[in-house]
Protein backbone atom coordinates (compact mmCIF):
# COMPACT_ATOMS: atom_id res chain seq x y z
CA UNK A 1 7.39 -6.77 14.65
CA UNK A 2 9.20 -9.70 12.84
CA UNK A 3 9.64 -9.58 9.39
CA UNK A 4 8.85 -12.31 7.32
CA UNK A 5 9.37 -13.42 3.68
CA UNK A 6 6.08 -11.40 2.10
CA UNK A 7 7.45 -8.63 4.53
CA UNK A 8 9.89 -6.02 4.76
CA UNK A 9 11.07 -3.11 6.92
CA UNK A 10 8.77 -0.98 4.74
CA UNK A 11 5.55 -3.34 4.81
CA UNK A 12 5.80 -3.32 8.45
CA UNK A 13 6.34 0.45 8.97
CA UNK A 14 3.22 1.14 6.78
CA UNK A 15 1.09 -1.35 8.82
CA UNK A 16 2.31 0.00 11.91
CA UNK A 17 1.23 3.45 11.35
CA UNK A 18 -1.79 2.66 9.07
CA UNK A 19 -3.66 -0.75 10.31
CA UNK A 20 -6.07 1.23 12.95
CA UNK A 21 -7.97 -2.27 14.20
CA UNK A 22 -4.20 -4.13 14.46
CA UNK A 23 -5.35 -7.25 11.99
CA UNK A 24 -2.26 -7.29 10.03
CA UNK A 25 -4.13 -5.86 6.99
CA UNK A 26 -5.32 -2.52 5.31
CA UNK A 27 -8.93 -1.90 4.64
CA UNK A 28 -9.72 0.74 2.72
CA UNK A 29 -11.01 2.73 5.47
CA UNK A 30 -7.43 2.23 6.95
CA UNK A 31 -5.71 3.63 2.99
CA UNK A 32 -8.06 6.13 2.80
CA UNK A 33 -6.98 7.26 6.40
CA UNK A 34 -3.27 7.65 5.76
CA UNK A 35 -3.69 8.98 2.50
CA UNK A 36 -1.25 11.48 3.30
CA UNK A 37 -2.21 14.02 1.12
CA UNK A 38 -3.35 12.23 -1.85
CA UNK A 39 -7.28 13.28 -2.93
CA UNK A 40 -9.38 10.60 -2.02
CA UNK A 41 -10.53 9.62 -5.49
CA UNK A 42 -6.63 8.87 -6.30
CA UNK A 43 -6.10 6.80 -2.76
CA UNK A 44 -9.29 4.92 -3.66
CA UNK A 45 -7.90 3.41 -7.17
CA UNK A 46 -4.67 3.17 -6.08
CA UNK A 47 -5.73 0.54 -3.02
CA UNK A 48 -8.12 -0.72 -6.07
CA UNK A 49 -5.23 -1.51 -8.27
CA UNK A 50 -2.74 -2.93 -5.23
CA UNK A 51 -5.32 -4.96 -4.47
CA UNK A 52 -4.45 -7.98 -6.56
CA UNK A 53 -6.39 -10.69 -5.22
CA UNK A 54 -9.90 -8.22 -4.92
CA UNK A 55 -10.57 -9.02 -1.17
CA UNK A 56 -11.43 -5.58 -0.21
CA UNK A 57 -7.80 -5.26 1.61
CA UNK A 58 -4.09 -5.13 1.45
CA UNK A 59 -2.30 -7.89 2.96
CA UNK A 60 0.91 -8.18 3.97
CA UNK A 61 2.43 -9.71 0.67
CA UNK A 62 0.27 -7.07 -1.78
CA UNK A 63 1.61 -4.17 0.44
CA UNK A 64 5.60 -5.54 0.47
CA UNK A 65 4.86 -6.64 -3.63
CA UNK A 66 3.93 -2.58 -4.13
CA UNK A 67 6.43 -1.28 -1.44
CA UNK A 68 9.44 -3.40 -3.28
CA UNK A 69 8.39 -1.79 -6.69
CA UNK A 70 7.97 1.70 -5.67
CA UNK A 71 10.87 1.69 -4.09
CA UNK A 72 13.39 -0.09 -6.37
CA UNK A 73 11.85 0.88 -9.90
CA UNK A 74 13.29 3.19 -12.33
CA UNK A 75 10.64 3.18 -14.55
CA UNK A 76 8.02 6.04 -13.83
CA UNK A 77 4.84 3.91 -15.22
CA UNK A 78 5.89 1.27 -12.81
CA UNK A 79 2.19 0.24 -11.46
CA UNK A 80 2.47 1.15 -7.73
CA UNK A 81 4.91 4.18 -8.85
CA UNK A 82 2.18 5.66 -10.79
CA UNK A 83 -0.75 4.17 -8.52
CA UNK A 84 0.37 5.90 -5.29
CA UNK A 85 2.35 9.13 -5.97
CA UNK A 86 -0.14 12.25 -6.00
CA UNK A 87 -0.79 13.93 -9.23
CA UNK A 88 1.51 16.56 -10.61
């Protein structure tokens, strides 16, 4: 899979193992479903809170946005740092 500008390396790992129907997207079925780990109730407001736009799924740009910033941000109360880590 290509990347693209709203993509990256990461964006299109995730969707490769986590988009079950192939659409390009993540439904909340498809979050809750690789939730590796993470209680349900966390998973559930962390898709909630990447979920800028409020369509009921992650696209592509939302899920490189949160990948980018949970993977190059130092600060621990960075929103998809603190959003999709497990609790302590």
């Amino acid at each position: 899979m290509a990347t693209t500008r709203s993509s990256s390396p990461a964006t299109d790992a995730l969707l490769a193992i986590s988009d079950e129907d192939g659409d390009g997207r993540l439904s909340l079925d498809d979050w809750l479903q690789g939730g590796y780990g993470t209680p349900p109730a966390a998973a559930g407001e962390s898709f909630r809170l990447l979920d800028t736009d409020g369509r009921g799924y992650l696209t592509r740009a939302e899920i490189s946005v949160a990948a980018r910033t949970y993977l190059t941000s130092a600060a621990p109360e960075a929103e998809a740092t603190t959003s999709t880590a497990p609790p302590a």
